[in-house]
PDB file of N, CA and C in Angstrom:
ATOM      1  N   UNK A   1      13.251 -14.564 -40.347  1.00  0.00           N
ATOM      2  CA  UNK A   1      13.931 -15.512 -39.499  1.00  0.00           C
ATOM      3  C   UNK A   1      14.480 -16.627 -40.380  1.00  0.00           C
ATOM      4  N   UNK A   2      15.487 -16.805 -40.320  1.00  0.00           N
ATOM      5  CA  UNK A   2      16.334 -17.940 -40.455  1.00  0.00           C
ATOM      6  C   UNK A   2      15.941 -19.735 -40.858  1.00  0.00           C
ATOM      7  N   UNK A   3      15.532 -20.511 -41.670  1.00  0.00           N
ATOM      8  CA  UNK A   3      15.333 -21.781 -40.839  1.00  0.00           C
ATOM      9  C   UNK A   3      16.744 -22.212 -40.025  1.00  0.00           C
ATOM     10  N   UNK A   4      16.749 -23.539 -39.298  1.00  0.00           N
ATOM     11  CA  UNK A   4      17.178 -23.859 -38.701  1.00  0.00           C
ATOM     12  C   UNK A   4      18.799 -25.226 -39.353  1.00  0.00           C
ATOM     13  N   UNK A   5      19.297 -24.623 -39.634  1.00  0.00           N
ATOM     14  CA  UNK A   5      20.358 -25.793 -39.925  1.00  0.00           C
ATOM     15  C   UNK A   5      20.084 -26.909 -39.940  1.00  0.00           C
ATOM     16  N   UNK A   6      20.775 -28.387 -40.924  1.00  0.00           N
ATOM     17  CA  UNK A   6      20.323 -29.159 -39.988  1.00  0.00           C
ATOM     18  C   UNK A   6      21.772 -29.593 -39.061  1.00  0.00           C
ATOM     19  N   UNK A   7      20.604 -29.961 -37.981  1.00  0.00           N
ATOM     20  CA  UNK A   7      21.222 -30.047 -37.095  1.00  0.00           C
ATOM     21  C   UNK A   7      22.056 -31.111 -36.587  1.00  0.00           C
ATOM     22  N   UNK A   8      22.185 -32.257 -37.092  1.00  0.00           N
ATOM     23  CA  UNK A   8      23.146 -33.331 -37.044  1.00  0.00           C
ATOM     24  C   UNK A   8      24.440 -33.191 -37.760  1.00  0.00           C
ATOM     25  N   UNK A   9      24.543 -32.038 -38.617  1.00  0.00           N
ATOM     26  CA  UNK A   9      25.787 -31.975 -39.153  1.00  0.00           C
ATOM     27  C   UNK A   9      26.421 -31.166 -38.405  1.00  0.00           C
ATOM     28  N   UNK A  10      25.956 -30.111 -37.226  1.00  0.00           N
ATOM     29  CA  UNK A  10      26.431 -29.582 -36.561  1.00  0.00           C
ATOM     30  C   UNK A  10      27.295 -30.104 -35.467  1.00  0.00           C
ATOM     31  N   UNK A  11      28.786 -30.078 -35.016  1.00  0.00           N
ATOM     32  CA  UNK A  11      29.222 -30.014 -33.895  1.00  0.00           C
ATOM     33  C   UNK A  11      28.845 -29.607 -32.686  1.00  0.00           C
ATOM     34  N   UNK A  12      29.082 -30.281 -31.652  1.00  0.00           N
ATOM     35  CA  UNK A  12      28.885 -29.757 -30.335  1.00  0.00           C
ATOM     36  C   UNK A  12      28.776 -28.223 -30.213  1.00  0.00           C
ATOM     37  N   UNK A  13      29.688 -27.853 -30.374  1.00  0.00           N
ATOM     38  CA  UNK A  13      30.363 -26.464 -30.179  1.00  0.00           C
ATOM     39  C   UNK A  13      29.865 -25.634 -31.136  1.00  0.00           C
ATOM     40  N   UNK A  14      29.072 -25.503 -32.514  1.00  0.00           N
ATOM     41  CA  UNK A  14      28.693 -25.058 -33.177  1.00  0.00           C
ATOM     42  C   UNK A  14      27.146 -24.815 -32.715  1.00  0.00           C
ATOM     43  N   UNK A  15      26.588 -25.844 -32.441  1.00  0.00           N
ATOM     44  CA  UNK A  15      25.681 -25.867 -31.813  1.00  0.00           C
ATOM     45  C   UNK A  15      25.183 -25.413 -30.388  1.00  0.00           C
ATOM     46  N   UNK A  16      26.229 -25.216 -29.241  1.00  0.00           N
ATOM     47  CA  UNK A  16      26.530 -24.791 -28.206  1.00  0.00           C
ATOM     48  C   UNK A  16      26.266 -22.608 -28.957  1.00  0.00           C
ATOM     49  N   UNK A  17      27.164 -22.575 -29.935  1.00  0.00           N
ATOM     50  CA  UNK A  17      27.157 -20.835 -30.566  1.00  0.00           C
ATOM     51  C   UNK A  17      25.630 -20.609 -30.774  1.00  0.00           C
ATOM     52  N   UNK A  18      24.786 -21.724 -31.735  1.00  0.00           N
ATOM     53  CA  UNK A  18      23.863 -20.869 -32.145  1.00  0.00           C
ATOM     54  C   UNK A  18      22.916 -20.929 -30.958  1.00  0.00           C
ATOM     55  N   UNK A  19      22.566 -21.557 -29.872  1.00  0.00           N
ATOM     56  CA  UNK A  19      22.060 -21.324 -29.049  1.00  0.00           C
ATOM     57  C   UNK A  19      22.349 -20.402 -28.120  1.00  0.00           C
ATOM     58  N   UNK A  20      23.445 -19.745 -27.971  1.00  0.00           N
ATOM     59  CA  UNK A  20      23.730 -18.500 -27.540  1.00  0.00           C
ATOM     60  C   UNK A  20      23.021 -17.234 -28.482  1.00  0.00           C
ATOM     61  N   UNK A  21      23.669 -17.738 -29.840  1.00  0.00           N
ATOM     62  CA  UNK A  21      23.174 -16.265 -30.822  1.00  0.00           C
ATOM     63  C   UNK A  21      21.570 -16.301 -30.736  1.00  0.00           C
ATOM     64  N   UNK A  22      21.154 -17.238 -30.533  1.00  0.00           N
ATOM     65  CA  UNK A  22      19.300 -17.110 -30.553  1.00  0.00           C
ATOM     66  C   UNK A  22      18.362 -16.699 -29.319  1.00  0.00           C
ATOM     67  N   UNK A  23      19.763 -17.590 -28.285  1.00  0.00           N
ATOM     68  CA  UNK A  23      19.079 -16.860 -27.031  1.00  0.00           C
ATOM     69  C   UNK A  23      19.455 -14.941 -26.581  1.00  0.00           C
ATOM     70  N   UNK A  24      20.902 -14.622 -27.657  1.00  0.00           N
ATOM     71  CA  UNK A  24      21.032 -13.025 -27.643  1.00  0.00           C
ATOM     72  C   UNK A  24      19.896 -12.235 -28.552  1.00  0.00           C
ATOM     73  N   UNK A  25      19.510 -12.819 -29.407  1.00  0.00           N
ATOM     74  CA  UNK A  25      18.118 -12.365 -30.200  1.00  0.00           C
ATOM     75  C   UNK A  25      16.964 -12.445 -29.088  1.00  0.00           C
ATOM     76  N   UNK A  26      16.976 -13.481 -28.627  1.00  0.00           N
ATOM     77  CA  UNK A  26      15.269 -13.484 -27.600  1.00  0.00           C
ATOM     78  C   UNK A  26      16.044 -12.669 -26.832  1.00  0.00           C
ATOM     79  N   UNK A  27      16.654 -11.876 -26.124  1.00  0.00           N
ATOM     80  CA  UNK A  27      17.236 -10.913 -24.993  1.00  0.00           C
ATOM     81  C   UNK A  27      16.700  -9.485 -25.830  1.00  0.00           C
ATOM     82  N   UNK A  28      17.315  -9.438 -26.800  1.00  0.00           N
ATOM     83  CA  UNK A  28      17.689  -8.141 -27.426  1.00  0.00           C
ATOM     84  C   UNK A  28      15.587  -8.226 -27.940  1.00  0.00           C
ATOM     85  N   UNK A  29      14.679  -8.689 -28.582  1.00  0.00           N
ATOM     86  CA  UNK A  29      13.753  -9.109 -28.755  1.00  0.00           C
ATOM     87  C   UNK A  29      12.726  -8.569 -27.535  1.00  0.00           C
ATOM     88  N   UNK A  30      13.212  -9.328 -26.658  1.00  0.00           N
ATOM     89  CA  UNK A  30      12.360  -9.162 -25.089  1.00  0.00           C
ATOM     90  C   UNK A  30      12.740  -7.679 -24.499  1.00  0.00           C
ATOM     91  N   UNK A  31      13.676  -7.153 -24.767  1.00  0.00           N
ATOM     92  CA  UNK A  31      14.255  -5.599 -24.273  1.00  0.00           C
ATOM     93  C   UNK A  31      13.470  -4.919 -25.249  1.00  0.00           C
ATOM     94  N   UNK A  32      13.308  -4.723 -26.470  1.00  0.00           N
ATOM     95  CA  UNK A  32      12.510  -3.947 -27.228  1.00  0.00           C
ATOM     96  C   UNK A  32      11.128  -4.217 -27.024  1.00  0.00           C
ATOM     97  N   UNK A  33      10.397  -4.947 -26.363  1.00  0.00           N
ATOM     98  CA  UNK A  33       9.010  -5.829 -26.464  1.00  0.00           C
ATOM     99  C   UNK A  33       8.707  -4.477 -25.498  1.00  0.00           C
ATOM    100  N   UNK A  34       9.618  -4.591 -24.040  1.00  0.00           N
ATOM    101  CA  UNK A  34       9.609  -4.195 -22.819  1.00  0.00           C
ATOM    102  C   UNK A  34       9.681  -2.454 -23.402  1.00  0.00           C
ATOM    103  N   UNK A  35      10.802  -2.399 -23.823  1.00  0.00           N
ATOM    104  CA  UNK A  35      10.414  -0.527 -24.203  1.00  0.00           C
ATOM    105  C   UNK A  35       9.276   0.148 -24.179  1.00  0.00           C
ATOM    106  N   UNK A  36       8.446  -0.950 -25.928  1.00  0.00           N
ATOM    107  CA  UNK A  36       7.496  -0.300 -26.986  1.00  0.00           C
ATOM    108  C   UNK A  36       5.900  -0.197 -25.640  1.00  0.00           C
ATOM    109  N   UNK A  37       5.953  -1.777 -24.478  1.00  0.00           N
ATOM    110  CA  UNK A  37       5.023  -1.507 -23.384  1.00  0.00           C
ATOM    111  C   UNK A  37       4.995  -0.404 -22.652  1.00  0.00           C
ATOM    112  N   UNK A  38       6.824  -0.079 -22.497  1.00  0.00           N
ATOM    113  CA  UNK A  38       6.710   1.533 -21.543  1.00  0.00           C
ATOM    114  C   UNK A  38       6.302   2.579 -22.230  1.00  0.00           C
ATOM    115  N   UNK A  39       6.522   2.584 -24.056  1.00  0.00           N
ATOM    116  CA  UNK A  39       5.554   3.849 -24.103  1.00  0.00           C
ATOM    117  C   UNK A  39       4.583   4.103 -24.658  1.00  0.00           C
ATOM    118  N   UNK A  40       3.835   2.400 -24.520  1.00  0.00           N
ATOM    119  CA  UNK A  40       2.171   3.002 -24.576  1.00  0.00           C
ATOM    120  C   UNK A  40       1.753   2.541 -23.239  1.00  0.00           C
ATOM    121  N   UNK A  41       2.666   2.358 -22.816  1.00  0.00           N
ATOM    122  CA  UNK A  41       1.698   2.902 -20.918  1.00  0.00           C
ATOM    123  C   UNK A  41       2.117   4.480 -20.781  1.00  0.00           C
ATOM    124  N   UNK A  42       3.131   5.251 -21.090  1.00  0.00           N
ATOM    125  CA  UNK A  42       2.958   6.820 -21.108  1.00  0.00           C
ATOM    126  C   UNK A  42       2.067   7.444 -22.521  1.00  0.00           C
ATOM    127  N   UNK A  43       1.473   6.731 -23.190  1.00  0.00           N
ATOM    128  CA  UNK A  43       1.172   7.192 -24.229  1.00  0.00           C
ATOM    129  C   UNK A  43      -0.417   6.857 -23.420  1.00  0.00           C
ATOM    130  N   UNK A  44      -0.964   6.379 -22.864  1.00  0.00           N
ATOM    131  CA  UNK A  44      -2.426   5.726 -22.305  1.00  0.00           C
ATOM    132  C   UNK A  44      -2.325   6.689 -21.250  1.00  0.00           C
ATOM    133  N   UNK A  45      -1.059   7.220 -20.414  1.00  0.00           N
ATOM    134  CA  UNK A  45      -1.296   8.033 -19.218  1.00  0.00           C
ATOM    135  C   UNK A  45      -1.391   9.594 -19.770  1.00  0.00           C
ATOM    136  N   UNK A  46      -1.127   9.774 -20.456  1.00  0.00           N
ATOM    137  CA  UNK A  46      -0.885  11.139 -21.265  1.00  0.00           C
ATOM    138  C   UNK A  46      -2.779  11.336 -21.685  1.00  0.00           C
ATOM    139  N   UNK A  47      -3.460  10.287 -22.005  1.00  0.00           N
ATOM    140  CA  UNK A  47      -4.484  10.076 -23.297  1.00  0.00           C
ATOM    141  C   UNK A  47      -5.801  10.429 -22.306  1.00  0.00           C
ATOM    142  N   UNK A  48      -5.403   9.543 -20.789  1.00  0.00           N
ATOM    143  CA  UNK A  48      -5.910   9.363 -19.695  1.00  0.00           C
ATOM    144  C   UNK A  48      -6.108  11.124 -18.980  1.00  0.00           C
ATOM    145  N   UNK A  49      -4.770  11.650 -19.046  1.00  0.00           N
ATOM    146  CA  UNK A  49      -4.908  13.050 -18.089  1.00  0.00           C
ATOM    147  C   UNK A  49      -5.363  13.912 -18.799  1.00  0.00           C
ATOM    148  N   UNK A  50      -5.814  13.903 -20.535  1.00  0.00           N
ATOM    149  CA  UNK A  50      -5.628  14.718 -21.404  1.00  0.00           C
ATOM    150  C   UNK A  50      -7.688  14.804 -21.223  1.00  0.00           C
ATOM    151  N   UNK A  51      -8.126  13.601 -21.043  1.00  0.00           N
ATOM    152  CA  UNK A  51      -9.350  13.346 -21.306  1.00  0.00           C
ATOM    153  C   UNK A  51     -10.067  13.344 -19.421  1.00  0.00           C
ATOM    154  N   UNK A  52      -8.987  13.435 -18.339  1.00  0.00           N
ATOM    155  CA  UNK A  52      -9.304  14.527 -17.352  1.00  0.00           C
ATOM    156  C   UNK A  52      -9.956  15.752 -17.619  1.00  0.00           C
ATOM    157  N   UNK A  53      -8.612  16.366 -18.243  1.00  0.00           N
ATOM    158  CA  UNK A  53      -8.911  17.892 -18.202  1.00  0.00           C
ATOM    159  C   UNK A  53      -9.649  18.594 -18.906  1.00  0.00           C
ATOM    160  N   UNK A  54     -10.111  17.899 -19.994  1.00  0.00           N
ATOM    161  CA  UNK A  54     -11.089  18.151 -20.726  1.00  0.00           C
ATOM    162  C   UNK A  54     -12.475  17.605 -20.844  1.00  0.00           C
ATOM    163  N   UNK A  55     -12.591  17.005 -19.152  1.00  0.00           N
ATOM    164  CA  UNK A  55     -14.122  16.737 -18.812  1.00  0.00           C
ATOM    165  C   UNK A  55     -14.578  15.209 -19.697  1.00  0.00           C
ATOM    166  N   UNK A  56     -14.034  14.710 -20.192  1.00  0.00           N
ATOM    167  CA  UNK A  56     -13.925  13.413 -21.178  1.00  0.00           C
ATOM    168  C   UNK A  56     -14.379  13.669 -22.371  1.00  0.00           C
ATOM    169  N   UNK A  57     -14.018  14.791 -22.624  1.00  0.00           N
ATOM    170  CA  UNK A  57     -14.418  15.094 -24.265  1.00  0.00           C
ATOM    171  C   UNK A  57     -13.034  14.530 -25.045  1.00  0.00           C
ATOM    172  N   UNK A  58     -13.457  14.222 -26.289  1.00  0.00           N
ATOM    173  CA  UNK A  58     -12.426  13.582 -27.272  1.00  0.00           C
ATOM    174  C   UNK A  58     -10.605  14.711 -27.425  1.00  0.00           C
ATOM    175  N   UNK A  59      -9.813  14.590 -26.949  1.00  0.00           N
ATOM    176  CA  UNK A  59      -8.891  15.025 -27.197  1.00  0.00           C
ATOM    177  C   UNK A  59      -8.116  14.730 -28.622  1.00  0.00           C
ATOM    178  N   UNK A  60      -8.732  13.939 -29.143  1.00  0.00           N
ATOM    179  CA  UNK A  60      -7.754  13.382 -30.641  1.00  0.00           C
ATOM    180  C   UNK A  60      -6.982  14.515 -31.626  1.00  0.00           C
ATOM    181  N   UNK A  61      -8.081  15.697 -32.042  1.00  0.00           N
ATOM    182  CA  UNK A  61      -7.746  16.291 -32.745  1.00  0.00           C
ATOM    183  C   UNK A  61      -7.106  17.219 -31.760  1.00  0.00           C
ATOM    184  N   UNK A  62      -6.560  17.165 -30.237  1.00  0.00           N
ATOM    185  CA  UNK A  62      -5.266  18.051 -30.200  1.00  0.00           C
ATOM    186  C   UNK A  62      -4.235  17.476 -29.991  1.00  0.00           C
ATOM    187  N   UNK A  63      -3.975  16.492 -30.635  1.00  0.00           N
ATOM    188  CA  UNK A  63      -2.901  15.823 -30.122  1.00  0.00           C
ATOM    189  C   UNK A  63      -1.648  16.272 -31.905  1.00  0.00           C
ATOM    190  N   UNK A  64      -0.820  16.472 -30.929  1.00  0.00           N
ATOM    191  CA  UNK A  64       0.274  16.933 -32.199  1.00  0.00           C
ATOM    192  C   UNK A  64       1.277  15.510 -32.505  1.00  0.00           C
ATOM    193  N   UNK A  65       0.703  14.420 -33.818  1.00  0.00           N
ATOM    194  CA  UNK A  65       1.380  13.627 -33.875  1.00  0.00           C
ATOM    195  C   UNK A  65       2.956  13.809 -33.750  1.00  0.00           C
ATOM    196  N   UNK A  66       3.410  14.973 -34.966  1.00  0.00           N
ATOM    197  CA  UNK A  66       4.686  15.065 -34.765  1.00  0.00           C
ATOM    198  C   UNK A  66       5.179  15.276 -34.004  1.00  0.00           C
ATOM    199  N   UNK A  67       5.357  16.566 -32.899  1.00  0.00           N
ATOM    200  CA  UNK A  67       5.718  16.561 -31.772  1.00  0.00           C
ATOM    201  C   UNK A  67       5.653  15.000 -30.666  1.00  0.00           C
ATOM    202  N   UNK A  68       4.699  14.552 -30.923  1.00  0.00           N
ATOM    203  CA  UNK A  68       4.815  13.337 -30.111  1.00  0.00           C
ATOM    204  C   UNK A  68       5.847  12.654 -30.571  1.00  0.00           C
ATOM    205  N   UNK A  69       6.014  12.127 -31.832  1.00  0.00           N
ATOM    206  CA  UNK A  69       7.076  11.774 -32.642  1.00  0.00           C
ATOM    207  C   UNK A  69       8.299  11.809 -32.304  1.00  0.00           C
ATOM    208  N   UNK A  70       8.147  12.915 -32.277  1.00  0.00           N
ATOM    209  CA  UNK A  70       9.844  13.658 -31.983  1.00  0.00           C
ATOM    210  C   UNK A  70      10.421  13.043 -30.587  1.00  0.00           C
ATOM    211  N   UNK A  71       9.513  13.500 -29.906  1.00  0.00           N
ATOM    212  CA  UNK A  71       9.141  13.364 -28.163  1.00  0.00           C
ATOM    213  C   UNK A  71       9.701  11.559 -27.776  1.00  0.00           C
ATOM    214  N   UNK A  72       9.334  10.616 -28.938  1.00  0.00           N
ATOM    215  CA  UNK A  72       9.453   9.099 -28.560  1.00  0.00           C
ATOM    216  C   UNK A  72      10.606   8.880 -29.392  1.00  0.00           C
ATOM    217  N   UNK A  73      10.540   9.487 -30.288  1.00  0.00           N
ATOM    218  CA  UNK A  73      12.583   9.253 -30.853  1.00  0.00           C
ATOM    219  C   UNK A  73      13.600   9.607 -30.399  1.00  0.00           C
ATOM    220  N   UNK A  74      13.222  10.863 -29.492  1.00  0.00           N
ATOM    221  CA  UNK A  74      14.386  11.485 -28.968  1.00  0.00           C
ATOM    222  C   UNK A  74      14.941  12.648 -29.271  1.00  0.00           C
ATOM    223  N   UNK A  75      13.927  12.955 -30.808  1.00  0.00           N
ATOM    224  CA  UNK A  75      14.847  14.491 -31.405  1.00  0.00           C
ATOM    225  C   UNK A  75      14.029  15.424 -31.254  1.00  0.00           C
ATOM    226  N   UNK A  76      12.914  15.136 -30.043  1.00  0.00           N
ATOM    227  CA  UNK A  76      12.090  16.523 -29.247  1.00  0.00           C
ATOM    228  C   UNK A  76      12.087  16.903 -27.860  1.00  0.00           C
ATOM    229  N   UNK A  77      12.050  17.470 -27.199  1.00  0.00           N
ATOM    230  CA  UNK A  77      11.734  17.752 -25.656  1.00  0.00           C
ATOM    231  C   UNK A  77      10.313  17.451 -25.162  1.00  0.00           C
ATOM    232  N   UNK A  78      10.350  16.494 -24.486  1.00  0.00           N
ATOM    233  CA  UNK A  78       8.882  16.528 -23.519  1.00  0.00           C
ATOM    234  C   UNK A  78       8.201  17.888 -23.311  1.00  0.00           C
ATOM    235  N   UNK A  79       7.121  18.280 -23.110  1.00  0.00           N
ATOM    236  CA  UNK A  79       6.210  19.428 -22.793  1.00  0.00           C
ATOM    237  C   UNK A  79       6.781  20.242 -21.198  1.00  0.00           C
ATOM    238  N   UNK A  80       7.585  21.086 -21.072  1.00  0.00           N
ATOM    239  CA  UNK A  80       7.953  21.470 -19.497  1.00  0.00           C
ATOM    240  C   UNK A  80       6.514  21.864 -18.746  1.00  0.00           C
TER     241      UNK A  80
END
């Protein structure tokens, strides 16, 4: 991060920009925050049904990191 200019040499209007550009960082910031929560709440529901079906025995060692991998980047298919 950046420090902060100082800020008395700044114009109105200069100053008016970077408070836009910082408040488009906290947007863009808060949208990724919000993602990475949606997928370890499917990553906890997955962990959750996995340790259902297997009576609550440890599922760890079947879990296929890569495939999961793939699965949260985009360059795999979910399980049909």
């Amino acid at each position: 991060m950046e420090p902060l200019p100082d800020l008395g040499s700044l114009s109105d209007g200069e100053l008016k920009n970077l408070i836009d550009d910082l408040e488009a960082q906290e947007r863009e910031v808060s949208y990724q925050r919000r993602l990475l929560h949606g997928k370890i709440d499917i990553l906890r529901a997955e962990l959750v049904a996995r340790l259902q079906r297997s009576g609550g025995q440890s599922v760890l060692e079947q879990v296929d990191i890569d495939r999961l991998t793939a699965i949260l980047t985009g360059k795999g298919s979910p399980p049909s």
